[in-house]
Protein backbone atom coordinates (compact mmCIF):
# COMPACT_ATOMS: atom_id res chain seq x y z
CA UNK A 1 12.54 -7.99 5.06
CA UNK A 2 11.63 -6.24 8.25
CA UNK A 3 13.67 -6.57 11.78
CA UNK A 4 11.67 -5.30 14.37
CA UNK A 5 12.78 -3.46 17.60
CA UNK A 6 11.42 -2.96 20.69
CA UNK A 7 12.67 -0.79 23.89
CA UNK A 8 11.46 -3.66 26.60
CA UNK A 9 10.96 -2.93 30.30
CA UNK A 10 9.39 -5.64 33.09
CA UNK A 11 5.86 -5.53 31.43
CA UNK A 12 5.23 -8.77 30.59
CA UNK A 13 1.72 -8.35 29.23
CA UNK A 14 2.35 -5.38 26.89
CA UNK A 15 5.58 -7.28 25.19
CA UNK A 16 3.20 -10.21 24.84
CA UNK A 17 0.47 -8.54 23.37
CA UNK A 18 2.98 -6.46 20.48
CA UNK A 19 4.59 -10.45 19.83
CA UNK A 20 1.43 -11.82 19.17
CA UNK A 21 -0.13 -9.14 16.39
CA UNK A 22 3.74 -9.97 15.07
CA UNK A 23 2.85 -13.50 14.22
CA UNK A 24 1.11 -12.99 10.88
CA UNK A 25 3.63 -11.22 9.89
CA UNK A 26 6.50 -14.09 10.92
CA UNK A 27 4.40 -16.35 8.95
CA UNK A 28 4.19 -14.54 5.88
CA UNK A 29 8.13 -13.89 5.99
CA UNK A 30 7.75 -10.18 6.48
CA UNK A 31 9.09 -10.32 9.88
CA UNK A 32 12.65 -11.55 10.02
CA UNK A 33 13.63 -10.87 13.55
CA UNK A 34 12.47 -9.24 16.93
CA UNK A 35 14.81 -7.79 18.94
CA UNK A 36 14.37 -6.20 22.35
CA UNK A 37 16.48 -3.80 23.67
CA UNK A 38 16.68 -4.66 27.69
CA UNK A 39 15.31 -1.72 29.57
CA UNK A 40 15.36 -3.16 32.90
CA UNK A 41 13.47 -6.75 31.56
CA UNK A 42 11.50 -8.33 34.37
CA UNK A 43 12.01 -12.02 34.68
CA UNK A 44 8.46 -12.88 33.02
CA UNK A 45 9.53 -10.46 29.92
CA UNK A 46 12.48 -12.26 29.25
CA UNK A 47 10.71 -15.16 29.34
CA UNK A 48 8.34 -14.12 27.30
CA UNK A 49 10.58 -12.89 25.03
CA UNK A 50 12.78 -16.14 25.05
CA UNK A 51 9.41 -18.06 24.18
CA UNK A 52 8.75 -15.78 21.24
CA UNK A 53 12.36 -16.28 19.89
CA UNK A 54 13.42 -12.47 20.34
CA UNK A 55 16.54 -11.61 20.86
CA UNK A 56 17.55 -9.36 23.30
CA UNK A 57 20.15 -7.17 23.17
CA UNK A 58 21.43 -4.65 26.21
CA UNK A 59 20.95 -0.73 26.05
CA UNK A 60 24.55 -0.48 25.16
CA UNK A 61 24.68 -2.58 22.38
CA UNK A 62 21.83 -0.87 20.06
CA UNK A 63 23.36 0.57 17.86
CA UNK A 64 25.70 -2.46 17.04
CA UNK A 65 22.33 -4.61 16.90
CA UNK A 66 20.92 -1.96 14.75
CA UNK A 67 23.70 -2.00 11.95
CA UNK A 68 23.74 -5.79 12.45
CA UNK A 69 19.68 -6.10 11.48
CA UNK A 70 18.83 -9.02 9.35
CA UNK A 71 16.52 -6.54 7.76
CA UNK A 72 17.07 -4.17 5.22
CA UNK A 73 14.14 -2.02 7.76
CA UNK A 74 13.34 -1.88 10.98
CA UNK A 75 9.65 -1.67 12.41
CA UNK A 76 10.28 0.19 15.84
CA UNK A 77 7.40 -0.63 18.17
CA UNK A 78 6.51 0.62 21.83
CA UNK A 79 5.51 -2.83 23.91
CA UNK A 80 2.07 -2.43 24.23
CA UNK A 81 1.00 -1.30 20.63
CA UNK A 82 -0.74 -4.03 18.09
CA UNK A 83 -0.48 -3.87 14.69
CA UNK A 84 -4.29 -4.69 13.16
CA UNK A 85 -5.23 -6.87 10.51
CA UNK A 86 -4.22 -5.53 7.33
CA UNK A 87 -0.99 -4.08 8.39
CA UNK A 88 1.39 -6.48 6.42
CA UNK A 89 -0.10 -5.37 3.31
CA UNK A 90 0.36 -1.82 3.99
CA UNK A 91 3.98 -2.36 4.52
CA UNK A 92 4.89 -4.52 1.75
CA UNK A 93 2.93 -1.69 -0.20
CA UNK A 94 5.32 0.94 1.02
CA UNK A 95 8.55 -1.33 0.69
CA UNK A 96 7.88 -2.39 -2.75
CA UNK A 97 7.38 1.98 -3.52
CA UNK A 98 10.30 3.02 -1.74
CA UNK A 99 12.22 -0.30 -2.27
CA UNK A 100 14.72 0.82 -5.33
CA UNK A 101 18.32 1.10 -4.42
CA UNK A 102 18.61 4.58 -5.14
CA UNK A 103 15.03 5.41 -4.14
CA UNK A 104 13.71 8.42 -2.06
CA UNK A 105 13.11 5.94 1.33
CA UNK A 106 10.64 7.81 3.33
CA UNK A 107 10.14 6.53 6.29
CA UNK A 108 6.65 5.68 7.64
CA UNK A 109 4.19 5.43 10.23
CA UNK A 110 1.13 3.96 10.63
CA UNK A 111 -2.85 4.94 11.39
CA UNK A 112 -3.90 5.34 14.87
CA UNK A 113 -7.17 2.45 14.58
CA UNK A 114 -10.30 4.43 14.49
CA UNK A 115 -11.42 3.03 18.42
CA UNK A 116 -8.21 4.91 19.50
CA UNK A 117 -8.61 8.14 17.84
CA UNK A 118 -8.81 11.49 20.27
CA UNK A 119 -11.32 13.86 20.01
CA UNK A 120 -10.22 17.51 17.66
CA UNK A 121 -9.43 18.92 21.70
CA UNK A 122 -7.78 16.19 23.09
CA UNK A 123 -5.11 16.14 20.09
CA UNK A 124 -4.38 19.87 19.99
CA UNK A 125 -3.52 18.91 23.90
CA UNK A 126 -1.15 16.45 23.84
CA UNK A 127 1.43 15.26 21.41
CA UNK A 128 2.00 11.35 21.09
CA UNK A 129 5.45 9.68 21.84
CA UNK A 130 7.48 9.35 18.59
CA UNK A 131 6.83 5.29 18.48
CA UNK A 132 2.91 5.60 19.16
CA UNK A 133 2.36 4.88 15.64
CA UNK A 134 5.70 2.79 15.10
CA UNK A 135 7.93 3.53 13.04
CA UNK A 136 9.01 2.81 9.71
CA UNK A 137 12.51 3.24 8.47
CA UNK A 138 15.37 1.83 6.45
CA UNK A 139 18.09 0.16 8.25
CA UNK A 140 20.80 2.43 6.90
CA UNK A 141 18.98 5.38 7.21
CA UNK A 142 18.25 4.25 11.18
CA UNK A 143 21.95 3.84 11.66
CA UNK A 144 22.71 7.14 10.42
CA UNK A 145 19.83 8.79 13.21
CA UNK A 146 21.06 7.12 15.92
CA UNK A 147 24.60 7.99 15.74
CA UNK A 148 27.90 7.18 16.01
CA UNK A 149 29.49 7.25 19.20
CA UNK A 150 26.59 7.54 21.23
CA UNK A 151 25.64 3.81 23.57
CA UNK A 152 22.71 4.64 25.73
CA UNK A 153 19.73 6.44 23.31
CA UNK A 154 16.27 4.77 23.93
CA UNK A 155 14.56 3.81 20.36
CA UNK A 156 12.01 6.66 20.83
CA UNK A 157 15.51 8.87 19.79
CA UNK A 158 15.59 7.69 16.08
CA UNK A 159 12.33 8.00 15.55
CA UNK A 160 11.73 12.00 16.41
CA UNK A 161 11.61 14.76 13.84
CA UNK A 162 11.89 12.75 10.83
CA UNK A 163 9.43 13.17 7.85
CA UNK A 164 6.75 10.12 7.66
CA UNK A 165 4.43 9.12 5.51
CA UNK A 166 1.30 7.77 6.59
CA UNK A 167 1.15 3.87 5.61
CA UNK A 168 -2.52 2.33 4.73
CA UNK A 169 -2.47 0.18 7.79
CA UNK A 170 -3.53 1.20 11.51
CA UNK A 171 -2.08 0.28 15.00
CA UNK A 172 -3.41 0.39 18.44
CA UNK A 173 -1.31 2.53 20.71
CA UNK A 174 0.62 0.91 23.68
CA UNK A 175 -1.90 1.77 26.96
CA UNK A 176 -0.38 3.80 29.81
């Protein structure tokens, strides 16, 4: 069902604590695959990540990895971020309504958790990186926004200026 990607840089801790709000998911069959896209990989990520079973595929090879999902869509996450309880039904929910072959496929995003939510001020301040709330999307609709041609785009690329809905399930951002 889903193949999840993941730009990965040394941080050990934040890959580790995405991976293990992943594991409900793995066990219920929602999550096929996790692959991380090496963005200068300390030696304790990758061995993290060879622990978990991700793959890990170099910035250069995205977009082949991308068209080569096991997926039909991809969950892009930012290391760091954890999916909370209740987020596997929220995405079945939204694959089963956009699921049809010939189906509007909106992508999606999910709800900041209520602990992380900014203050009316502090969101008309800043605007949150493209992947904050992940990021729902089709395979073949992900291949199409990263591009032909083009090796070296971080994830964050795909993700910007494309219509969302909001999904019923909430995430806690990756921590600076």
């Amino acid at each position: 069902m889903l193949s999840v990607f993941m730009d990965c840089g040394p941080d050990d801790r934040k890959l580790a604590a995405t991976l293990s709000s992943l594991v409900p998911g793995a066990v219920d069959g929602i999550v096929r695959e996790v692959v991380l896209v090496d963005r200068a990989m300390g030696v304790d990520a990758r061995k993290v990540a060879e622990h978990a079973g991700c793959r890990v595929v170099s910035a250069e090879a995205l977009g082949e990895a991308i068209g080569q999902a096991r997926g039909d869509w991809l969950l892009l996450l930012e290391p760091g971020a954890r999916l909370q309880p209740g987020w596997i039904a929220a995405v079945a929910d939204h694959l089963e309504t956009a699921g049809g072959a010939h189906a509007v496929t909106p992508a999606a995003r999910f709800r900041r958790a209520a602990i992380d939510r900014p203050g009316f001020l502090a969101r008309l301040r800043r605007r949150p990186a493209a992947l904050s709330h992940g990021f729902l999307v089709r395979r073949s609709h992900a291949v199409g926004l990263f591009g032909k041609g083009r090796t070296v785009r971080p994830l964050e690329h795909i993700a910007k200026g494309v219509a969302v809905v909001r999904l019923d399930g909430e995430i806690r951002p990756a921590q600076p």
